[in-house]
Protein backbone atom coordinates (compact mmCIF):
# COMPACT_ATOMS: atom_id res chain seq x y z
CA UNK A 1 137.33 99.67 180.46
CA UNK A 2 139.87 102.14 178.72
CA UNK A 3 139.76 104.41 175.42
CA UNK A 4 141.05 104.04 172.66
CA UNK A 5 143.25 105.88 171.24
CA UNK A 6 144.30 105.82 167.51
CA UNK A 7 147.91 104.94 167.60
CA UNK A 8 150.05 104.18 170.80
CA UNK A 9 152.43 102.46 170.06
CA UNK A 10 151.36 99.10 172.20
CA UNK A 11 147.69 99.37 170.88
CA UNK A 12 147.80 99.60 167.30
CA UNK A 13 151.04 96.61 167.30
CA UNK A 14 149.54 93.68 168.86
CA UNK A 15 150.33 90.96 167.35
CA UNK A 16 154.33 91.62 167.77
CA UNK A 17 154.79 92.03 163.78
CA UNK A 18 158.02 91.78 162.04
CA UNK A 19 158.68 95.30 162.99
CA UNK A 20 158.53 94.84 166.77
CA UNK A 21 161.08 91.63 166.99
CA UNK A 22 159.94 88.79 168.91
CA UNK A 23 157.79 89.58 171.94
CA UNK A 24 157.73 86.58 173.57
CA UNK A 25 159.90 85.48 177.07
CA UNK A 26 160.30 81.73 175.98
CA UNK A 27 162.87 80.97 173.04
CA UNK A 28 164.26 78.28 171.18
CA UNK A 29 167.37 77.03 173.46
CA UNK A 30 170.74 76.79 171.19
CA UNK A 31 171.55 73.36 170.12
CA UNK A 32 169.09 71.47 172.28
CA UNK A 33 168.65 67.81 171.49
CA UNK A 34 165.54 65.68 172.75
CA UNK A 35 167.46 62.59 172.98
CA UNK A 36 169.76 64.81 175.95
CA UNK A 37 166.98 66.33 177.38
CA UNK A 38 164.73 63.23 177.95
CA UNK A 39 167.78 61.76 179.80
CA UNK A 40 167.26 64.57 182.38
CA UNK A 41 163.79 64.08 182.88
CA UNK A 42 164.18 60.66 183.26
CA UNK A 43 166.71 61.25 185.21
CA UNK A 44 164.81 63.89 187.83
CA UNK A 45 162.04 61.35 188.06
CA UNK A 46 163.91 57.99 188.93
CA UNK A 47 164.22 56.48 192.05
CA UNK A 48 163.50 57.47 194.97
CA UNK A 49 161.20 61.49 194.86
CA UNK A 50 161.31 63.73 192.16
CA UNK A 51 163.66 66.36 191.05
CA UNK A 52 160.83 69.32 190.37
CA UNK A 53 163.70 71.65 189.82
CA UNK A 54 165.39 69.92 187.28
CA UNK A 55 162.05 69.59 185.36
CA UNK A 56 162.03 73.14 185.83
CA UNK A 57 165.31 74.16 184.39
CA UNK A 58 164.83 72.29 181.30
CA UNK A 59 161.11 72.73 180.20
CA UNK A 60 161.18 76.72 181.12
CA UNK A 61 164.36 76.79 178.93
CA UNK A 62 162.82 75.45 176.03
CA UNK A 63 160.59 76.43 173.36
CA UNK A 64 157.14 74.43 172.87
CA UNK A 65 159.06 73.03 169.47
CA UNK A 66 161.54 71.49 171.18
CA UNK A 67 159.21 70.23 174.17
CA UNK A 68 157.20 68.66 172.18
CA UNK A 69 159.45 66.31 170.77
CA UNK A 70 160.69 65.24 173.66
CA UNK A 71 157.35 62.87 173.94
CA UNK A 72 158.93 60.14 171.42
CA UNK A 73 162.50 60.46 171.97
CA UNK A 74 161.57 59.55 175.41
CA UNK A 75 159.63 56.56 173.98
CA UNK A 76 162.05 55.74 171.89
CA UNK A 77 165.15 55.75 174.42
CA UNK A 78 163.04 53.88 177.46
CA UNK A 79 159.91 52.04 175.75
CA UNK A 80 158.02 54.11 178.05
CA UNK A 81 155.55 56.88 177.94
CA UNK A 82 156.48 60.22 179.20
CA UNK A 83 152.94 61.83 179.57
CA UNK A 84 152.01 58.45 181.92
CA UNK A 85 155.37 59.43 183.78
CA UNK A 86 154.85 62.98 184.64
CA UNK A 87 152.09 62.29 185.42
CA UNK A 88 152.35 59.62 188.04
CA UNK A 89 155.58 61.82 189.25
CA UNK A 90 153.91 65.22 189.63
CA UNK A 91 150.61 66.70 191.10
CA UNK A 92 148.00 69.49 191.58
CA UNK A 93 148.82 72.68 188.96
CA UNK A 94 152.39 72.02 188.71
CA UNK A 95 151.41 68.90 187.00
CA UNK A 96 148.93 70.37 185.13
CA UNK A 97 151.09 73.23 184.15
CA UNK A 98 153.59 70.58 182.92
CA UNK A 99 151.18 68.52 180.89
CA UNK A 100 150.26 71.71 179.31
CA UNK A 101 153.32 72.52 178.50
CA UNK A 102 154.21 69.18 176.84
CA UNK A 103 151.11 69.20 173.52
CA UNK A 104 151.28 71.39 170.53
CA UNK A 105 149.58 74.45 170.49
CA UNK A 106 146.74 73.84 168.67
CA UNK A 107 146.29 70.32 170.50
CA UNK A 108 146.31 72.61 174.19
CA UNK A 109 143.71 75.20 172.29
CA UNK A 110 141.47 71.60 171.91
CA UNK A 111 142.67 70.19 175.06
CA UNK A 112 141.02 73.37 176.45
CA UNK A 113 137.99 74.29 174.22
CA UNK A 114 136.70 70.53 174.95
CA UNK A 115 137.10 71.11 178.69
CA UNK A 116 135.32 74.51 178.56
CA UNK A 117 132.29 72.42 176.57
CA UNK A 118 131.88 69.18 178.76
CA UNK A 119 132.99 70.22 182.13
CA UNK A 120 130.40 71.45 185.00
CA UNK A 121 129.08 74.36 183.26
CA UNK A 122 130.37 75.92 180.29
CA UNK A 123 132.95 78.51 180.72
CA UNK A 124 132.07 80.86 177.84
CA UNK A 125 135.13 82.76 178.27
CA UNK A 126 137.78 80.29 177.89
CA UNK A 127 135.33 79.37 174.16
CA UNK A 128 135.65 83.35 173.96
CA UNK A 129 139.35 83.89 175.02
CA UNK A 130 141.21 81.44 172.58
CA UNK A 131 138.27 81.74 169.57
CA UNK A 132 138.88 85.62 169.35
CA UNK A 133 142.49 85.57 170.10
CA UNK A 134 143.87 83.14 167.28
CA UNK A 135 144.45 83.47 163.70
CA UNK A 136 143.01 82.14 160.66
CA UNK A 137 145.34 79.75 160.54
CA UNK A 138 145.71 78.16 164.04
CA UNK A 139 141.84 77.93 164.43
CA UNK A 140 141.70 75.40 161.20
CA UNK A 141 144.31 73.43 162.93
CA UNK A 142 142.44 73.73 166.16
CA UNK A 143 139.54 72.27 164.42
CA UNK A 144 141.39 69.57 162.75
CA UNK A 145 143.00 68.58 165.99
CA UNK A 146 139.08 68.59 167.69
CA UNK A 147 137.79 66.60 165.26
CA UNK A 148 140.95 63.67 165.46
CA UNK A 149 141.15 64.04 169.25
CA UNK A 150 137.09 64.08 169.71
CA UNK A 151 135.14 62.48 167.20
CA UNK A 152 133.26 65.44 166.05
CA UNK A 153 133.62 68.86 164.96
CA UNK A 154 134.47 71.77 167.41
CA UNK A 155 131.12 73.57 165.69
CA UNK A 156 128.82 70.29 166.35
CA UNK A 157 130.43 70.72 169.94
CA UNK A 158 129.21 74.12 170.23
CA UNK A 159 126.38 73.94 168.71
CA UNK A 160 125.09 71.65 171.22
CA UNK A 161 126.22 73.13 174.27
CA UNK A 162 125.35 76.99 173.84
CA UNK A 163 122.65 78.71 172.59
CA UNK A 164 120.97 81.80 170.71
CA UNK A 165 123.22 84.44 169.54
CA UNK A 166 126.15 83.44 171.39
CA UNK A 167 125.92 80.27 170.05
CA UNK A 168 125.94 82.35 166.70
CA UNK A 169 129.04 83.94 167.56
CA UNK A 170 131.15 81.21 168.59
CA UNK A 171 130.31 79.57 165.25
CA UNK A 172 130.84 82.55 163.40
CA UNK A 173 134.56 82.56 165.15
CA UNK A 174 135.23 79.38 164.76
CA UNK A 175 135.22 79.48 160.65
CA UNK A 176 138.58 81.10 160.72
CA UNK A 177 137.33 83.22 157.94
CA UNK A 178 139.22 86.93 159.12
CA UNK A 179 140.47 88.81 156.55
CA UNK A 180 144.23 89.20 157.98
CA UNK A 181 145.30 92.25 155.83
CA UNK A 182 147.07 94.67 157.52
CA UNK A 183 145.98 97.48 155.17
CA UNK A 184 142.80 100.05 155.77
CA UNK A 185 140.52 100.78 153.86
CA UNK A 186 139.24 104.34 155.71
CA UNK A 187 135.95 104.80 153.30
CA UNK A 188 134.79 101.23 154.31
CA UNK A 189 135.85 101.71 157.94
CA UNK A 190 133.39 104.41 157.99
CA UNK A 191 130.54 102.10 156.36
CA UNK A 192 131.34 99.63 158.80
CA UNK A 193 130.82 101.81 161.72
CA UNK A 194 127.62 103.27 159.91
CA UNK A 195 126.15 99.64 159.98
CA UNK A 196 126.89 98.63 163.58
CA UNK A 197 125.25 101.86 164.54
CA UNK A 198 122.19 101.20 162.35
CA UNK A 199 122.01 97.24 163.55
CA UNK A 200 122.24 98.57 167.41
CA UNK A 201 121.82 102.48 168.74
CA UNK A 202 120.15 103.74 166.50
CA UNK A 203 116.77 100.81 165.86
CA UNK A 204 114.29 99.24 168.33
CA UNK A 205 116.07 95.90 169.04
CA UNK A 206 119.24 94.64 168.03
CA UNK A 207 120.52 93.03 164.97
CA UNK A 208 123.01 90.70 166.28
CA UNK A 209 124.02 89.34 162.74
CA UNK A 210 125.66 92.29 161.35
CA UNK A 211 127.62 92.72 164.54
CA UNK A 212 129.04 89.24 164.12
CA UNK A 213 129.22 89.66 160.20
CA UNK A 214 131.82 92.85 160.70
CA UNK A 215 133.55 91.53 164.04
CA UNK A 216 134.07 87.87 163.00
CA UNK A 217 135.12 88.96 159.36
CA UNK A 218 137.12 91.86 159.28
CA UNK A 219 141.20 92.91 160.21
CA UNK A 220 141.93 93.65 163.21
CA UNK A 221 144.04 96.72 161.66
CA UNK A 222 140.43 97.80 159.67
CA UNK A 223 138.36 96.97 163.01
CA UNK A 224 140.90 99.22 164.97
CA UNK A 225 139.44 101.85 162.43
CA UNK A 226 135.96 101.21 162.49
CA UNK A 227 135.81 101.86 166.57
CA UNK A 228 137.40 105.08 166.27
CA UNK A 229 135.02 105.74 163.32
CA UNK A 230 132.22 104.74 165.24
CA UNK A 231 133.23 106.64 168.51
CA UNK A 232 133.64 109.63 166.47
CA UNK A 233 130.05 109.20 164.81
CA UNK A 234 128.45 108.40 167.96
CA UNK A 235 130.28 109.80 170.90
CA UNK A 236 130.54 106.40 172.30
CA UNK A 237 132.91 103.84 172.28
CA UNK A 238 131.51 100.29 170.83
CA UNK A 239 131.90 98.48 174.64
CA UNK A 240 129.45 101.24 175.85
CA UNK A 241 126.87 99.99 172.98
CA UNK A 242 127.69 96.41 173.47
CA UNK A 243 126.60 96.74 177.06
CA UNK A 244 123.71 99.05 176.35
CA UNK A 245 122.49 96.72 173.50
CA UNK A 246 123.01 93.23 174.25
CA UNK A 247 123.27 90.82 177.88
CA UNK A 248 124.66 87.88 179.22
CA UNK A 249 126.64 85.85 177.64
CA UNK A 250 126.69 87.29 174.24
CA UNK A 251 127.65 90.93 175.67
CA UNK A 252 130.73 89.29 177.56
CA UNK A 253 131.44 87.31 174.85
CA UNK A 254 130.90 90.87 172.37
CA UNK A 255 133.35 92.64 174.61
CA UNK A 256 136.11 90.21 174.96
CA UNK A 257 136.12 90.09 170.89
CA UNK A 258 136.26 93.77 170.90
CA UNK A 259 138.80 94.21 173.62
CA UNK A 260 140.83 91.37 171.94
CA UNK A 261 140.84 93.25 168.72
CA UNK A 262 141.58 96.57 170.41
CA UNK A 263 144.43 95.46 172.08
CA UNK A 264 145.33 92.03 172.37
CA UNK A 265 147.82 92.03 175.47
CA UNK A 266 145.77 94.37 177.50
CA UNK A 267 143.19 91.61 176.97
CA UNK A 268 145.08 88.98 178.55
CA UNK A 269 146.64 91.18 180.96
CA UNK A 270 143.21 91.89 182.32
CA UNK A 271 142.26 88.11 181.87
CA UNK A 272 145.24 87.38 184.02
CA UNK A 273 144.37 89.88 186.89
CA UNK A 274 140.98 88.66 186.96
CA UNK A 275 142.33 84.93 187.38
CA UNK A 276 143.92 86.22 190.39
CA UNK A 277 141.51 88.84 192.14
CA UNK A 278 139.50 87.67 194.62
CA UNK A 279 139.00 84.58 196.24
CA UNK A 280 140.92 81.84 195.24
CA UNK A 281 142.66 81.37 192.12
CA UNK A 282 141.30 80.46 188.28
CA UNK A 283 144.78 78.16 187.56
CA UNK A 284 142.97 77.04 184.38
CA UNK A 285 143.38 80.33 183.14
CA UNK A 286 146.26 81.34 184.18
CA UNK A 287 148.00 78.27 183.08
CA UNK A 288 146.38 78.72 179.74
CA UNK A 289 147.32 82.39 179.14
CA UNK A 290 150.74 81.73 180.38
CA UNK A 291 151.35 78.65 178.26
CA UNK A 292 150.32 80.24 175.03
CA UNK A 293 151.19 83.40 174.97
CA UNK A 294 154.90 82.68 176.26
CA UNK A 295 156.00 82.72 172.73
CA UNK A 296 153.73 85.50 171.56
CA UNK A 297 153.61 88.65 173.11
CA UNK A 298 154.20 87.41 177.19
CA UNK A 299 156.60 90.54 177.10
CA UNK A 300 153.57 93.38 175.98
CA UNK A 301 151.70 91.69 178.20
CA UNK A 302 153.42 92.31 181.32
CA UNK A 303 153.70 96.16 179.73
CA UNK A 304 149.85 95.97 179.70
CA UNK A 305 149.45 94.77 183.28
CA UNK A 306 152.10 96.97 184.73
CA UNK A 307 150.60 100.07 183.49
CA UNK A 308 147.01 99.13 184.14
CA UNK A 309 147.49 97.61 187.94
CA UNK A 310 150.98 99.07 188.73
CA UNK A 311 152.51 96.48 189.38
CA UNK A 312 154.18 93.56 187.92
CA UNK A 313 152.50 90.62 186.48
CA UNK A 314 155.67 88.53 188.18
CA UNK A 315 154.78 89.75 191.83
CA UNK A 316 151.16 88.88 191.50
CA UNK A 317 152.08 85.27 190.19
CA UNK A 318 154.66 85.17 192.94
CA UNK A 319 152.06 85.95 195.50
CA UNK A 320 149.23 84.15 194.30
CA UNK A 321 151.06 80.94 193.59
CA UNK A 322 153.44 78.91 195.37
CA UNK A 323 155.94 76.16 195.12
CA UNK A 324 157.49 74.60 192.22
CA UNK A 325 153.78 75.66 190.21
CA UNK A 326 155.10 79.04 190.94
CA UNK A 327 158.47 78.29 189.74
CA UNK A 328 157.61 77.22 186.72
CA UNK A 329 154.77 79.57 185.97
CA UNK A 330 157.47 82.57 186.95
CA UNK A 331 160.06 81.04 184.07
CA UNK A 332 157.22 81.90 181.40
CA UNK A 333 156.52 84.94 182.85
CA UNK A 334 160.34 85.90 181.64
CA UNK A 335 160.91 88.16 184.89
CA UNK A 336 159.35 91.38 186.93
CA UNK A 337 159.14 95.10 185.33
């Protein structure tokens, strides 16, 4: 993949702290009111066709805080039920797209963590993608949501749909339990790296708990420090161990933690190029990466993907998509570099 390096200034600032300003390509929309903006929708979707564009115009201008809302002030104002509207109005991923635009975050994160469980096979890297990428906080209210939305708990869910040490990890992310200091501790960086080297290179076998012990657990600021440690100590990076260690599922789902933790928008930038290499399209990833990182760090992101494909993350949406999907999926996007 690529190396780390100790401080660049993209690698060690993920997470678009205070110091960075807001990263993100969707924002709040001045003085927009619910009650005016269902009137549009309802509007673009009377009569006779719908007006995609207009549906356009308004949800790409507004944040997921003031989409949201605009579920009951539509019920309120016309007795009727937007979902069951756009949905009978719209079709293929633009509808989808829309739909996903319309639920809270952490009821998407559900929405989508449920789908990767039941559907036709499980896609371990959707389970992987959101379980490693979230904090402390929005994976309690992503199991809260589960649990109302479901009937049981996201870790019952996994539990009985994965298996081994995997299924181990997915649990172990799913607690929420990361320490989120930003401080590092440099001594206990270097103890860290000392016991993933012990648990992996250096014995017959691997022991897979203490990886997920010090992954699941730890900063992302102190984990930062313990891969440098541990490339220093060992002359490898960690991915190089991962793969030489461990297989299947559990080493892709190993890597993406580490990669997430590295650097979080190089990890969705290359998430996002995978979605669109190839043959055919993954739109359920691509809508979900689009969706929820619009308001996070959408704009490092597209830094991430320029520098690591050379060329925009807007021109491979705009030809790998088309028609009002790609309209709306190029309004998140925020524009081309």
């Amino acid at each position: 993949y690529y190396t780390f390096t100790p401080a660049p200034a993209v690698s060690m600032l993920t997470q678009g702290g205070p110091e960075r300003g807001f990263r993100g390509t969707i924002k709040d929309f001045p003085g927009a009111d619910p009650f005016r903006d269902v009137e549009v929708l309802r509007k673009a979707m009377k009569g006779f066709g719908t007006n995609e564009d207009a549906i356009i115009e308004l949800l790409g201008a507004r944040s997921n805080k003031q989409r949201v809302p605009m579920v009951k002030a539509y019920k309120t104002t016309y007795g009727k039920d937007l979902i069951h509207d756009l949905k009978s109005e719209l079709t293929g991923h633009f509808e989808e797209l829309v739909l996903a635009m319309m639920k809270t975050p952490a009821e998407y994160d559900a929405f989508e963590l449920k789908h990767a469980i039941v559907g036709a096979g499980t896609d371990e890297l959707c389970l992987i993608e959101i379980l490693s990428s979230r904090s402390n906080a929005e994976i309690h209210e992503i199991n809260t949501v589960y649990k109302a939305e479901y009937g049981k708990s996201l870790e019952d869910a996994i539990q009985g749909d994965t298996s081994g040490h995997f299924r181990r990890l997915l649990v172990s992310l799913c607690q929420g339990n990361r320490d989120e200091r930003e401080t590092v501790d440099i001594a206990l960086a270097k103890q860290d790296a000392q016991k993933l080297y012990a648990a992996g290179e250096h014995k017959l076998g691997t022991d897979e708990s203490q990886f997920n012990a010090i992954l699941c657990s730890r900063s992302k600021p102190h984990l930062r420090q313990v891969f440098l440690e541990y490339q220093q100590m060992c002359g490898k990076d960690i991915e190089k161990s991962i793969c030489k260690e461990m297989s299947g599922d559990l080493e892709s789902g190993m890597l993406a933690v580490v990669k997430c933790i590295k650097n979080t928008p190089a990890f969705f930038a290359e998430r996002l190029n995978k979605a669109m290499k190839g043959m055919g399209t993954k739109d359920c990833t691509l809508i979900r990466i689009m969706v929820t990182r619009s308001e996070v760090d959408m704009l490092d992101i597209r830094q991430e993907y320029q520098r690591t494909y050379g060329k925009s993350l807007y021109t491979d949406i705009s030809g790998d998509t088309s028609g009002h999907y790609k309209k709306l999926l190029l309004k998140l996007c925020g524009g081309s570099d």
